[in-house]
C-alpha atoms as a PDB file:
ATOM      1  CA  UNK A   1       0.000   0.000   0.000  1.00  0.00           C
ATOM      2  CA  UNK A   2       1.419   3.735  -0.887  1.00  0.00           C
ATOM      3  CA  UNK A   3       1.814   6.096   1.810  1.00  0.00           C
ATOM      4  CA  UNK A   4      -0.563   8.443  -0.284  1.00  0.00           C
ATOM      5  CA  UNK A   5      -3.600   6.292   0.799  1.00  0.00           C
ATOM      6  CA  UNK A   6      -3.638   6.923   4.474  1.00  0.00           C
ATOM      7  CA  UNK A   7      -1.880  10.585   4.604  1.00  0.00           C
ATOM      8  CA  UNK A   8      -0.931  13.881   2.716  1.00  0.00           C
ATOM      9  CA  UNK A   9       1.727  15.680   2.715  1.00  0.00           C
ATOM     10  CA  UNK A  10       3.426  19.334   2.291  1.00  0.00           C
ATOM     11  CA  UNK A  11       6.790  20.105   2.268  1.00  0.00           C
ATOM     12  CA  UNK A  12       8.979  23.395   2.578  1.00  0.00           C
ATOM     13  CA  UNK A  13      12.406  24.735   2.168  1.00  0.00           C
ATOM     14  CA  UNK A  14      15.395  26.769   3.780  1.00  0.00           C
ATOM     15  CA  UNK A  15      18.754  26.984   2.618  1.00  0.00           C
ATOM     16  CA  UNK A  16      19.372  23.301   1.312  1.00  0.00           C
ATOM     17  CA  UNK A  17      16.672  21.566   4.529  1.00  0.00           C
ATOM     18  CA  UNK A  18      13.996  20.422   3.357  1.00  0.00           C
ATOM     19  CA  UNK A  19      11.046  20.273   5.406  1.00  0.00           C
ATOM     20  CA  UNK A  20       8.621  17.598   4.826  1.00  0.00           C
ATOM     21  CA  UNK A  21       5.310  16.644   6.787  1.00  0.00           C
ATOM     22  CA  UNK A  22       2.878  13.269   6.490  1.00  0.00           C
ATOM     23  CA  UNK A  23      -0.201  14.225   8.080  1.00  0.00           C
ATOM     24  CA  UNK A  24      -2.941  11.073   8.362  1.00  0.00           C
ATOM     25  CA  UNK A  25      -6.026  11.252   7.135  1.00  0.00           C
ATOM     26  CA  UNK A  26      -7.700   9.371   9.294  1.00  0.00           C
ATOM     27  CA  UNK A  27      -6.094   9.968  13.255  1.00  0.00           C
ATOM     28  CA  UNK A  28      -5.803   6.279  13.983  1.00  0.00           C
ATOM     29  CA  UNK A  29      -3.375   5.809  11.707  1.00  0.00           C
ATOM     30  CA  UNK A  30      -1.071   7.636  13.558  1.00  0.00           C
ATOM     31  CA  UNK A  31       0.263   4.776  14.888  1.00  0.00           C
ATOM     32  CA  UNK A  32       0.559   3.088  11.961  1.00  0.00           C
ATOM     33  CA  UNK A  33       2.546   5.579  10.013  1.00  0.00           C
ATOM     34  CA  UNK A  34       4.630   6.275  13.253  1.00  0.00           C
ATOM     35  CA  UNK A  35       6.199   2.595  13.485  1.00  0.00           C
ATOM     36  CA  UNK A  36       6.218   2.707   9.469  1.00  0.00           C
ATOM     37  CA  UNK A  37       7.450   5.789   8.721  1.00  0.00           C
ATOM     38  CA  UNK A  38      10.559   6.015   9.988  1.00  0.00           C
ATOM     39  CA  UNK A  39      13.633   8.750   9.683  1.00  0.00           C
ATOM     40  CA  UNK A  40      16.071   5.426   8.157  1.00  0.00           C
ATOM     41  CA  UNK A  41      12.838   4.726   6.073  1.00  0.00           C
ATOM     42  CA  UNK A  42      12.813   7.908   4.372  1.00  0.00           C
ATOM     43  CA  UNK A  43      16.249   8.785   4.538  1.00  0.00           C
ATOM     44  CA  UNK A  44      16.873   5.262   2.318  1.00  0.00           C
ATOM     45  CA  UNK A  45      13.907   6.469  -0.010  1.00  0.00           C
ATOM     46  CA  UNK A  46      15.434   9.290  -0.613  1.00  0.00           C
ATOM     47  CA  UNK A  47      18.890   8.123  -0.668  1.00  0.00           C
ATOM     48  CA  UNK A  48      19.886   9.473  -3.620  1.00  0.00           C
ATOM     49  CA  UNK A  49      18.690  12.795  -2.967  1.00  0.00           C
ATOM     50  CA  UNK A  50      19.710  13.794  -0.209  1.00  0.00           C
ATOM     51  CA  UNK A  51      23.343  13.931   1.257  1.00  0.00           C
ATOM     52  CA  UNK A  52      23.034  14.990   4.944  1.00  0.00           C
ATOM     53  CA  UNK A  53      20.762  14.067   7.728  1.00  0.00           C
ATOM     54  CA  UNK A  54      16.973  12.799   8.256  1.00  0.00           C
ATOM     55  CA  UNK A  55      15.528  13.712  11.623  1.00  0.00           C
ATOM     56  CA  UNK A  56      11.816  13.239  12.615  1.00  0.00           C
ATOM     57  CA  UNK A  57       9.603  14.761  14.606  1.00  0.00           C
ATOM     58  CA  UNK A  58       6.080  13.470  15.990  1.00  0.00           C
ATOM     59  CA  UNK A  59       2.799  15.953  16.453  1.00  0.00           C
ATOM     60  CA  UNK A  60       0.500  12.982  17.705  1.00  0.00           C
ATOM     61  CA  UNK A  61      -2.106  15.276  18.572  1.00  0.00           C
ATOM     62  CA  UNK A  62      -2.394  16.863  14.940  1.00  0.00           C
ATOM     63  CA  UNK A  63      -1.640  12.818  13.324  1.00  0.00           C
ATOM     64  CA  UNK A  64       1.772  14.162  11.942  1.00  0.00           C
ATOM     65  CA  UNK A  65       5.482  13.401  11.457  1.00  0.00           C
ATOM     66  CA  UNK A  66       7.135  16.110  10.415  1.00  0.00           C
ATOM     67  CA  UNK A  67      10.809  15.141   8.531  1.00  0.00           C
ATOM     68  CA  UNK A  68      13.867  17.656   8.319  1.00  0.00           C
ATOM     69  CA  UNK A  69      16.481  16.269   5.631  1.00  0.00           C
ATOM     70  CA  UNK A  70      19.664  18.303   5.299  1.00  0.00           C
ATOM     71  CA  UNK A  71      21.159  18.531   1.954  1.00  0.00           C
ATOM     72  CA  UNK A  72      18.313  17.727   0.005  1.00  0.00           C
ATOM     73  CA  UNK A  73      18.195  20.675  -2.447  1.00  0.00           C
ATOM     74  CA  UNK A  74      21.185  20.667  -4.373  1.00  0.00           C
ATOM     75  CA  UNK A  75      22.527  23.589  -2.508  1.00  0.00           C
ATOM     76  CA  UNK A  76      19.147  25.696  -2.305  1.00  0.00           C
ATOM     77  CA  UNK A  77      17.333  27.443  -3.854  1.00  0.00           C
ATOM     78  CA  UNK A  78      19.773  30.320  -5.289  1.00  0.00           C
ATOM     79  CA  UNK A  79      22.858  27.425  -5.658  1.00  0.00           C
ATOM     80  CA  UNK A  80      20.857  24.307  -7.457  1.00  0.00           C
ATOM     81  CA  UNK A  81      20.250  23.668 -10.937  1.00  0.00           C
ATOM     82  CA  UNK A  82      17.760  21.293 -10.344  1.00  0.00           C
ATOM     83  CA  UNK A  83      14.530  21.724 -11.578  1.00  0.00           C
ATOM     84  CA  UNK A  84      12.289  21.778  -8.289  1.00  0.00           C
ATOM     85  CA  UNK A  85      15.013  23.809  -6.555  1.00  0.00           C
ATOM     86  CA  UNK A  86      12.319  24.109  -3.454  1.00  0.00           C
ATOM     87  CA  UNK A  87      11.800  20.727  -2.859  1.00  0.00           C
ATOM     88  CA  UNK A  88       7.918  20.770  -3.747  1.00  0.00           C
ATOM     89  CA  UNK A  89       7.811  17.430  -5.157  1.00  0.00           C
ATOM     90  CA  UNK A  90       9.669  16.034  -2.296  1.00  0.00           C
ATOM     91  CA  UNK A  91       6.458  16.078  -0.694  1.00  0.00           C
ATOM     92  CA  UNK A  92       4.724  13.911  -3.600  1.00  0.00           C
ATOM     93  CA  UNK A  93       8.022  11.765  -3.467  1.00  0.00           C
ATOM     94  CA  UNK A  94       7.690  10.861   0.151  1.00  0.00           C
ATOM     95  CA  UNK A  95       3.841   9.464  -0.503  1.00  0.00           C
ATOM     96  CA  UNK A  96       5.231   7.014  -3.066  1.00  0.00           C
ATOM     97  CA  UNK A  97       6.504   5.196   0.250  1.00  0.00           C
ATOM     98  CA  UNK A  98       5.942   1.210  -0.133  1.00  0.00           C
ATOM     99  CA  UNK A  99       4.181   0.740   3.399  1.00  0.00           C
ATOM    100  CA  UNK A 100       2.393  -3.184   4.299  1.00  0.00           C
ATOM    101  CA  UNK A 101      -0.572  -3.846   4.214  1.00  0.00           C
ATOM    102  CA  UNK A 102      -2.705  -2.437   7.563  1.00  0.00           C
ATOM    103  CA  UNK A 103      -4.604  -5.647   7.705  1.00  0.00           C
ATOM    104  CA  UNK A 104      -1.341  -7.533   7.697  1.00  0.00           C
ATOM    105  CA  UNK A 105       0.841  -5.475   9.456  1.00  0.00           C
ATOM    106  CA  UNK A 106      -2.685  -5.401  12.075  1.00  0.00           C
ATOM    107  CA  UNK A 107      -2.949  -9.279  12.003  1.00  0.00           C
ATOM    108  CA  UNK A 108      -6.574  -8.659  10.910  1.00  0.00           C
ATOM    109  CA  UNK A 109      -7.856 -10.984   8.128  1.00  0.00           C
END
């Protein structure tokens, strides 16, 4: 299952960070995406992308994880010559994510 069925996302930029947040559509998922989603997780989906760090942070109460990755813009915004120098499409990138199936993962038939 994609990441994209149980969450959105929205990303942002400074510098060469790249901000990135998975918000769940449905709160009790949270816990779900929480064990799933993890900082190695992303940082290995996005391995060749981006060259420095992955560090997450958890809003339970708003059903979020919020993900900083350093080095993911080529430089920034002024510096990169890549085409999405802000990192939009991170955001679509991220819900791409291969995650198992709930009922599986949930032991439910």
């Amino acid at each position: 299952m994609k990441l994209r069925e149980i969450a959105h996302s929205r990303s942002g930029d400074k510098g060469d960070t790249s901000n990135i947040s998975v918000i769940a559509f449905d709160m009790g998922d949270f816990c779900f995406l929480a064990e799933h989603v993890t900082a190695d997780h992303v940082a290995q989906h996005f391995s060749k992308t981006v060259t420095g760090t992955v560090t997450r942070y958890e809003l339970p109460t708003l059903g979020a994880l919020n993900f900083v990755l350093t080095g993911a813009l080529g430089g920034g915004v002024v510096r990169s010559l890549a085409l999405d120098t802000h990192g939009k499409s991170l955001s679509s990138a991220l819900l791409e994510f291969e995650l198992p199936d709930k009922r599986v993962s949930s032991g439910s038939p």
